[in-house]
Protein backbone atom coordinates (compact mmCIF):
# COMPACT_ATOMS: atom_id res chain seq x y z
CA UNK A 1 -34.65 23.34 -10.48
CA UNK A 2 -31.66 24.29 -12.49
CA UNK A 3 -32.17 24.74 -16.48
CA UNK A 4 -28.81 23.76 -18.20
CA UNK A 5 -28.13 25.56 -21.81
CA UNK A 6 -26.20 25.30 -24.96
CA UNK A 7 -26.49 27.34 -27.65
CA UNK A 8 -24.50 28.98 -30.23
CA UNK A 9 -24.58 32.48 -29.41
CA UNK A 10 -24.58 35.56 -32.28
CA UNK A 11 -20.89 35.19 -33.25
CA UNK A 12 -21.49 31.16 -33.62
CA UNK A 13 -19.76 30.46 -30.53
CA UNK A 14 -20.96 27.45 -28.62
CA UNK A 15 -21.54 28.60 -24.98
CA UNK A 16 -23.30 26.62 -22.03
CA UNK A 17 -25.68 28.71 -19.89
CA UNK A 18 -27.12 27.48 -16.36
CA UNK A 19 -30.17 29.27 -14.37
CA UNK A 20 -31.58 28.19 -11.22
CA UNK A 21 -35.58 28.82 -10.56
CA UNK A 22 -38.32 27.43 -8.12
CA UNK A 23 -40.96 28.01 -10.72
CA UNK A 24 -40.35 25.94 -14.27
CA UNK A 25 -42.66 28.82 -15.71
CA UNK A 26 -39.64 31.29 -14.94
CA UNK A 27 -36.94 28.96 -16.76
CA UNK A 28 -38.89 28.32 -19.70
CA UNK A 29 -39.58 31.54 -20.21
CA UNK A 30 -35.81 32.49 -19.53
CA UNK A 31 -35.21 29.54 -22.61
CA UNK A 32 -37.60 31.19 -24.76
CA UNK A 33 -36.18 34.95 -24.35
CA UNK A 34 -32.68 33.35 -25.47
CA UNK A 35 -33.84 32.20 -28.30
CA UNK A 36 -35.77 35.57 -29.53
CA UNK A 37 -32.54 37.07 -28.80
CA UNK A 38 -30.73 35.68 -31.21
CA UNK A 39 -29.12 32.25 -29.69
CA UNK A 40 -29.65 29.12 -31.70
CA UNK A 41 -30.30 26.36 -28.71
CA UNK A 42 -28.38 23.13 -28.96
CA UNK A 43 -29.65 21.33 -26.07
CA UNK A 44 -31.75 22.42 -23.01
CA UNK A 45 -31.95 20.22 -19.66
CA UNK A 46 -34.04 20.94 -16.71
CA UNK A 47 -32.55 19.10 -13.66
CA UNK A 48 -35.11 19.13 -10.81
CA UNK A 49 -33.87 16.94 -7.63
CA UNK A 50 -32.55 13.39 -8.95
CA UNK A 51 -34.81 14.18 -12.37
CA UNK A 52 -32.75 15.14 -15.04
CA UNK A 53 -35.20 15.82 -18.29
CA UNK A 54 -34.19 16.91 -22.05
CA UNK A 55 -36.62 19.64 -23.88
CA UNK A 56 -37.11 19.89 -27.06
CA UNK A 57 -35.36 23.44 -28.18
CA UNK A 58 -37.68 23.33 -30.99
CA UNK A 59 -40.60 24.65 -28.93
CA UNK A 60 -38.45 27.91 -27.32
CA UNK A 61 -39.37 30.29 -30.76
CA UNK A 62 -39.83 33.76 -28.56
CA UNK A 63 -42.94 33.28 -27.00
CA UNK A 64 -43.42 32.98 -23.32
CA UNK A 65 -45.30 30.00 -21.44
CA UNK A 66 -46.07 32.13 -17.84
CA UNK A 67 -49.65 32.87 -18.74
CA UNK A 68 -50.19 29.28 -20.56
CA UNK A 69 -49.12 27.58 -17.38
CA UNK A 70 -50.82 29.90 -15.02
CA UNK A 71 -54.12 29.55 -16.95
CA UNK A 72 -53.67 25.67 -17.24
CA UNK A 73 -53.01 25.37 -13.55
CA UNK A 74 -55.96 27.42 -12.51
CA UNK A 75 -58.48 25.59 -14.80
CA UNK A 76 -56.98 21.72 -12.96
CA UNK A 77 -57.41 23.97 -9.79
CA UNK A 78 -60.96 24.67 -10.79
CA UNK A 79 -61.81 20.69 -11.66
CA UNK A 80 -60.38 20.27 -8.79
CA UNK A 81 -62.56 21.82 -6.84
CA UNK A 82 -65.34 20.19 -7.77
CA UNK A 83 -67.34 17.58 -5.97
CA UNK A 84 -66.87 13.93 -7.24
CA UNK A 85 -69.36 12.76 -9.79
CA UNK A 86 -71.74 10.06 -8.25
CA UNK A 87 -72.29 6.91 -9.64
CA UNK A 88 -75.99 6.27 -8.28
């Protein structure tokens, strides 16, 4: 997936910034540390095969979402796992 940027960076200057990542974990985070860094985001994309979505740059304040996601993914992993409920 590619993660399209633009932000004004610390001299006001509006710049566009593009990273490419297999994990969405990895380019969130990469939003995020732009953002503690000083950048005020305009408008972040994520384009993933023919998908093109729009995030909200309100939500990229510093912190990272790695663990979040991780920990979200293993607890669907664990329902997952699970046997079907019967209806008997």
């Amino acid at each position: 997936m590619i993660f399209v940027l633009t932000a004004l960076d610390e001299t006001s200057q509006a710049r566009e910034f593009i990273f490419e990542s297999d994990r969405l974990e990895d380019g969130l985070d990469w939003l995020s540390q732009l953002a503690s860094r000083g950048s005020t985001l305009l408008t972040a994309r994520v384009i993933d095969r023919d998908s093109l979505t729009v995030l909200p740059v309100a939500v990229f304040d510093g912190s990272y979402f790695t663990a979040a996601i991780q920990q979200l993914a293993a607890e669907w992993r664990a329902i997952l796992a699970q046997p079907p409920l019967s209806r008997g």
